[in-house]
Protein backbone atom coordinates (compact mmCIF):
# COMPACT_ATOMS: atom_id res chain seq x y z
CA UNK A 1 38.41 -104.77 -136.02
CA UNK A 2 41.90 -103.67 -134.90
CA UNK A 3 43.10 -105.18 -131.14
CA UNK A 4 42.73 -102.63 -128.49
CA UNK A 5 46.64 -102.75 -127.59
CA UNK A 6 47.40 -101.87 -131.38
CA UNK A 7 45.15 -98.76 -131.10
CA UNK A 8 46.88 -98.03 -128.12
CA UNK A 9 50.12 -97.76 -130.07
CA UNK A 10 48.42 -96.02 -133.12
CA UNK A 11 46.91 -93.34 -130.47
CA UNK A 12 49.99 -92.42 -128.66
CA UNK A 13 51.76 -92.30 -132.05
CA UNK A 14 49.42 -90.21 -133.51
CA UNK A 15 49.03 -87.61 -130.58
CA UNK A 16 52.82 -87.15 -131.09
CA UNK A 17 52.69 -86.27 -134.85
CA UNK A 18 49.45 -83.75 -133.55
CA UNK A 19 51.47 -82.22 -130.52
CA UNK A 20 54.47 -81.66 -133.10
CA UNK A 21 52.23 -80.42 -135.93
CA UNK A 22 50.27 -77.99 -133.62
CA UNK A 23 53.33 -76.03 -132.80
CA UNK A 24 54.12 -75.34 -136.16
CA UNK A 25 51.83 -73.74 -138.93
CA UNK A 26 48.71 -74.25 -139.00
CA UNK A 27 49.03 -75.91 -142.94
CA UNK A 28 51.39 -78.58 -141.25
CA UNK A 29 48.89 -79.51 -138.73
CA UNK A 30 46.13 -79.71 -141.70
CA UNK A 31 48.43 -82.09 -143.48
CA UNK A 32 48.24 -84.54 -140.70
CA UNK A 33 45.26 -84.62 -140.22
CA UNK A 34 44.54 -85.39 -143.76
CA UNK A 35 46.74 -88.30 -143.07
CA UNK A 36 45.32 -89.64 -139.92
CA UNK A 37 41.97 -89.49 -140.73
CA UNK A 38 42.26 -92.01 -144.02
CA UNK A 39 44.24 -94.32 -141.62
CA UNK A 40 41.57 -94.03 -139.29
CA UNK A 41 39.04 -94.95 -141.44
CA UNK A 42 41.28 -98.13 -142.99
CA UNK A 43 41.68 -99.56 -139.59
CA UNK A 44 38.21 -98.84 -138.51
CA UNK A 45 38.94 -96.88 -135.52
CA UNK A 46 35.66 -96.15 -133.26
CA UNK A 47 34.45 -92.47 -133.03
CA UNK A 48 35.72 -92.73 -129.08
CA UNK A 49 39.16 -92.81 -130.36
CA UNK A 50 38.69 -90.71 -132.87
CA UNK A 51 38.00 -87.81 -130.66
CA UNK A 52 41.47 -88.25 -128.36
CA UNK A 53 42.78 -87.70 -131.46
CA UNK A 54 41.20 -84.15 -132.26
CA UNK A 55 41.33 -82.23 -128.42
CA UNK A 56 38.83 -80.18 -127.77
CA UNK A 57 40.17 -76.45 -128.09
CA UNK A 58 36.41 -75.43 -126.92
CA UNK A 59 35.64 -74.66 -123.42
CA UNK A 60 32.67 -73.41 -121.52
CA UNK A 61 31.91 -71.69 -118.54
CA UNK A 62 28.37 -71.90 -117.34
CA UNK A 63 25.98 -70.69 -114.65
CA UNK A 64 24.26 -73.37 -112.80
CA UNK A 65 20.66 -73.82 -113.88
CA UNK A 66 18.14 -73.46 -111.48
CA UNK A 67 14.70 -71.89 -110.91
CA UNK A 68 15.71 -70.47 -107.18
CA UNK A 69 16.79 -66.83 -106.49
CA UNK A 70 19.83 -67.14 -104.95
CA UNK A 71 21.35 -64.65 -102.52
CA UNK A 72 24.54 -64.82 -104.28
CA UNK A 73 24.61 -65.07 -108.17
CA UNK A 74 27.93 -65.52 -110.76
CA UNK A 75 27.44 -62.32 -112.63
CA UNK A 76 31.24 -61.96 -114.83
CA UNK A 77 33.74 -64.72 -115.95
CA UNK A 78 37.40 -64.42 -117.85
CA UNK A 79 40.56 -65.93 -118.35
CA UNK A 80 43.18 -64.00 -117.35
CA UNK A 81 42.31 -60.43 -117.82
CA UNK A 82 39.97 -61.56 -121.08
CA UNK A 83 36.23 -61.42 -120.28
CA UNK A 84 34.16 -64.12 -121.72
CA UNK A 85 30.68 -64.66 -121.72
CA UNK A 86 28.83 -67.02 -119.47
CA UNK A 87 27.37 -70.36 -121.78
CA UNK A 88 28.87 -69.64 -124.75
CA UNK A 89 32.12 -71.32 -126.21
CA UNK A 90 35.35 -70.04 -126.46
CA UNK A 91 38.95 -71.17 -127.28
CA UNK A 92 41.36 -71.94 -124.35
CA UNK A 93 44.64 -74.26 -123.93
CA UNK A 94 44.74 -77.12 -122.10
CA UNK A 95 45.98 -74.90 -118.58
CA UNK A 96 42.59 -72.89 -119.41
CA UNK A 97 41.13 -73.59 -115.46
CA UNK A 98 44.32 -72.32 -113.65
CA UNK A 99 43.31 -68.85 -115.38
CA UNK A 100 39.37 -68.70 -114.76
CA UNK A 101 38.21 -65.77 -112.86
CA UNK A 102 34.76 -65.10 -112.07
CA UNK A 103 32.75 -62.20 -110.46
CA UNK A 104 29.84 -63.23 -108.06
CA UNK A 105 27.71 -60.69 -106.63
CA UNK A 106 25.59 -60.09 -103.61
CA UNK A 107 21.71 -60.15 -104.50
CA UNK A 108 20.33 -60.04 -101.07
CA UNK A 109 19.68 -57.14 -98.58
CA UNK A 110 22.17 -58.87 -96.20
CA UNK A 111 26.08 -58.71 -95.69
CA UNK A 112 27.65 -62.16 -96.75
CA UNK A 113 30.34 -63.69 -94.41
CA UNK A 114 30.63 -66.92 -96.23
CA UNK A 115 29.61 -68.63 -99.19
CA UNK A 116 30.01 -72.04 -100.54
CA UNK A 117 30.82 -72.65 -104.51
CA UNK A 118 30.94 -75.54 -106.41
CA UNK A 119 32.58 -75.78 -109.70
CA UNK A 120 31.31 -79.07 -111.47
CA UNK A 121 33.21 -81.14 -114.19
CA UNK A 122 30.05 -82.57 -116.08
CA UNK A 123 32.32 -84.49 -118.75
CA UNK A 124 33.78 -86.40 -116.00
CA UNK A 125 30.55 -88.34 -115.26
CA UNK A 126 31.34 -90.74 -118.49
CA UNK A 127 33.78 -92.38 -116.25
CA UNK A 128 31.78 -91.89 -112.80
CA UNK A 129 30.51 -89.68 -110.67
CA UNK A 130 30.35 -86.34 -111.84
CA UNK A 131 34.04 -84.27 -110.37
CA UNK A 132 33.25 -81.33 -108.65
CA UNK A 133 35.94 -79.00 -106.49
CA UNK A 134 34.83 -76.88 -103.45
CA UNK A 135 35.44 -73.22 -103.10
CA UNK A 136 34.95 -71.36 -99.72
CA UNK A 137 35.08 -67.75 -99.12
CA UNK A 138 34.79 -65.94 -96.09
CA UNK A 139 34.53 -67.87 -92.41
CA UNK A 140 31.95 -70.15 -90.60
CA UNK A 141 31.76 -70.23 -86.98
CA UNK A 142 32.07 -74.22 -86.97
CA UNK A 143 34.24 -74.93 -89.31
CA UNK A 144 38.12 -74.14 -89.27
CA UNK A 145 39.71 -72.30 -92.13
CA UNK A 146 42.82 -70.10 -93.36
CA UNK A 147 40.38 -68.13 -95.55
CA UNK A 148 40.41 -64.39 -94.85
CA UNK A 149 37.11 -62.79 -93.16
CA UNK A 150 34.85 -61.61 -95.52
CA UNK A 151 31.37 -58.96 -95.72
CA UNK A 152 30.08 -58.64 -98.73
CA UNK A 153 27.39 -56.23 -98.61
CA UNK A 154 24.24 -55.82 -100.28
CA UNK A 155 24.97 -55.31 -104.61
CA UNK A 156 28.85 -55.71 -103.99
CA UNK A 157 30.76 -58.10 -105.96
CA UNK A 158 33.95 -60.05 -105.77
CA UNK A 159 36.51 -61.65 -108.26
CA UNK A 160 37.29 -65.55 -107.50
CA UNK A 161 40.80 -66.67 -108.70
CA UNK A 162 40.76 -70.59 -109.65
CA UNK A 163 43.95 -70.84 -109.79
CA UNK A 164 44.62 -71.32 -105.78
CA UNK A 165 42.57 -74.67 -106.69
CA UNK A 166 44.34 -75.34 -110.17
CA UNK A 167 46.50 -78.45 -108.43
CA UNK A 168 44.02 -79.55 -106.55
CA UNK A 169 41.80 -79.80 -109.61
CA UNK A 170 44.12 -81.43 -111.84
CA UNK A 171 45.03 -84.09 -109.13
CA UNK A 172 41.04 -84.74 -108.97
CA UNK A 173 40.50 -84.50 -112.70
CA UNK A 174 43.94 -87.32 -113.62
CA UNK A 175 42.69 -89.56 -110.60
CA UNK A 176 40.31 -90.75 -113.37
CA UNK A 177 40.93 -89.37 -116.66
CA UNK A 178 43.16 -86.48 -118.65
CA UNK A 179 42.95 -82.55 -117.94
CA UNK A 180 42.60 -82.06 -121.64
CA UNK A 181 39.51 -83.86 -121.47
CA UNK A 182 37.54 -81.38 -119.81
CA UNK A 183 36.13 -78.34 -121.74
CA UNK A 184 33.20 -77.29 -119.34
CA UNK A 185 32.78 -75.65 -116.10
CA UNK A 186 29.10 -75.78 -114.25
CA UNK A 187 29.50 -73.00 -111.30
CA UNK A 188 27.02 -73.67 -108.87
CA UNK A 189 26.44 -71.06 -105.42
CA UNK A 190 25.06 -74.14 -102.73
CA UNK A 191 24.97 -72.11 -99.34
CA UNK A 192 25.77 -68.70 -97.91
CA UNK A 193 25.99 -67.11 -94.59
CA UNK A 194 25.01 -63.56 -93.39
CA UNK A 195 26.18 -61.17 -90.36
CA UNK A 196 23.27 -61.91 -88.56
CA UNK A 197 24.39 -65.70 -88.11
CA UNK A 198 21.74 -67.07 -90.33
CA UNK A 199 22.28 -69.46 -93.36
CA UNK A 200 20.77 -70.30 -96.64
CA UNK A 201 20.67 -73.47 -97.76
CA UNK A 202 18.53 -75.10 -100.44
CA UNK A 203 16.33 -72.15 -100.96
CA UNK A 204 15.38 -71.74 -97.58
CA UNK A 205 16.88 -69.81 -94.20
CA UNK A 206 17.94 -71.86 -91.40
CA UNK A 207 19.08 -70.14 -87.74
CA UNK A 208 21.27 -71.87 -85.32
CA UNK A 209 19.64 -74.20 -82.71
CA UNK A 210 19.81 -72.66 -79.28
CA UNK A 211 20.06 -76.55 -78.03
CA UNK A 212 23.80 -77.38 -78.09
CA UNK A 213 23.05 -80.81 -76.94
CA UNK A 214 20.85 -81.39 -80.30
CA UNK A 215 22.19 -83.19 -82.77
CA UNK A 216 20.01 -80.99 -85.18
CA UNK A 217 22.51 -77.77 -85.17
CA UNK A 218 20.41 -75.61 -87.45
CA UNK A 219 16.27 -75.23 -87.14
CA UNK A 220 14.73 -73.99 -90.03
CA UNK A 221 12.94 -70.22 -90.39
CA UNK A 222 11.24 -70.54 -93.13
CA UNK A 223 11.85 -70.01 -97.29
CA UNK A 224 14.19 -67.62 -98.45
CA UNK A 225 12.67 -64.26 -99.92
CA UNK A 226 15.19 -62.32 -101.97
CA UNK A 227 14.71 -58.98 -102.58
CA UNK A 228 13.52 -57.40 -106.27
């Protein structure tokens, strides 16, 4: 079996011959690969390896799974202006985040005055904890923020630009690993707040606590009940 440091070297000078190849024709970049491969198999690289050597021009963008009806739902996603459709695979660049827009819309009978979004990174749990960057719309009496107000009203949507968070994301994402690594998006909507000061929050509606000297700021009202 070939010394780690050695397939270090034969990596990085293999990426270069693929990052040359790719911007040329496409029967260039075949003609590589032919040649890498055989190497490959000579020097008994492992299949790990093998795949930093092929990036992944596949990416995904999915809806969170989940059994609740939530208030607010992702309904449309693209990159750039080119719609794609939610779950299934498409081809996209390494950059591919910084131009993900998606569409989320209003399902309840309320008007929305903040929401919280989390895009997850699921590859990213291979080397810990699964990566996941916040997105906030609209304002929250508690918290302080630069975002602009926001009411959303009942069956309106909205477009959500990534690319505000495309630095922040690729500072989290090459804290631990490479940006071309990741080729899946998992868009989850974990709480949202309405005009009337109430907020849901893990399927159910909770109402701020009259006592400001509890340390419980938010008493419960019962399960949430979205409309048909």
């Amino acid at each position: 079996m070939i010394q780690r440091p050695a397939a270090n070297m034969i990596i990085d000078t293999i990426q270069r011959v693929i990052s040359i190849a790719s911007g040329r024709r496409k029967t260039v970049l075949i003609v590589a690969l032919n040649l890498i491969f055989p190497i490959a198999y000579v020097i008994r690289l492992s299949p790990t390896v093998l795949a930093r050597l092929t990036p992944q021009t596949q990416k995904k963008v999915e809806k969170h799974k989940t059994f609740l009806k939530l208030p607010l739902e992702v309904s449309e996603a693209k990159i750039g202006d080119k719609p794609i459709a939610l779950g299934e695979q498409f081809d996209g660049n390494v950059d591919w985040l910084k131009g993900l827009k998606v569409k989320v819309r209003n399902k309840s009978d309320k008007t929305i005055t903040w929401a919280s979004i989390f895009f997850w990174f699921p590859e990213t749990r291979q080397t810990g904890p699964t990566m996941i960057e916040q997105f906030f719309i609209g304002q929250r009496s508690e918290m302080k923020t630069s975002n602009p107000p926001l009411e959303l009203k009942a069956g309106e949507e909205m477009e959500l630009a990534l690319e505000s968070h495309f630095d922040s994301i690729k500072r989290l994402i090459q804290s631990r690993g490479r940006l071309d690594e990741v080729n899946d998006v998992d868009i989850e909507v974990s709480e949202v707040m309405f005009d009337d000061g109430t907020l849901y929050s893990g399927d159910n509606i909770w109402k701020p606590n009259p006592d400001t000297t509890s340390p419980h700021k938010w008493l419960k009202s019962g399960p949430y009940l979205r409309r048909p």
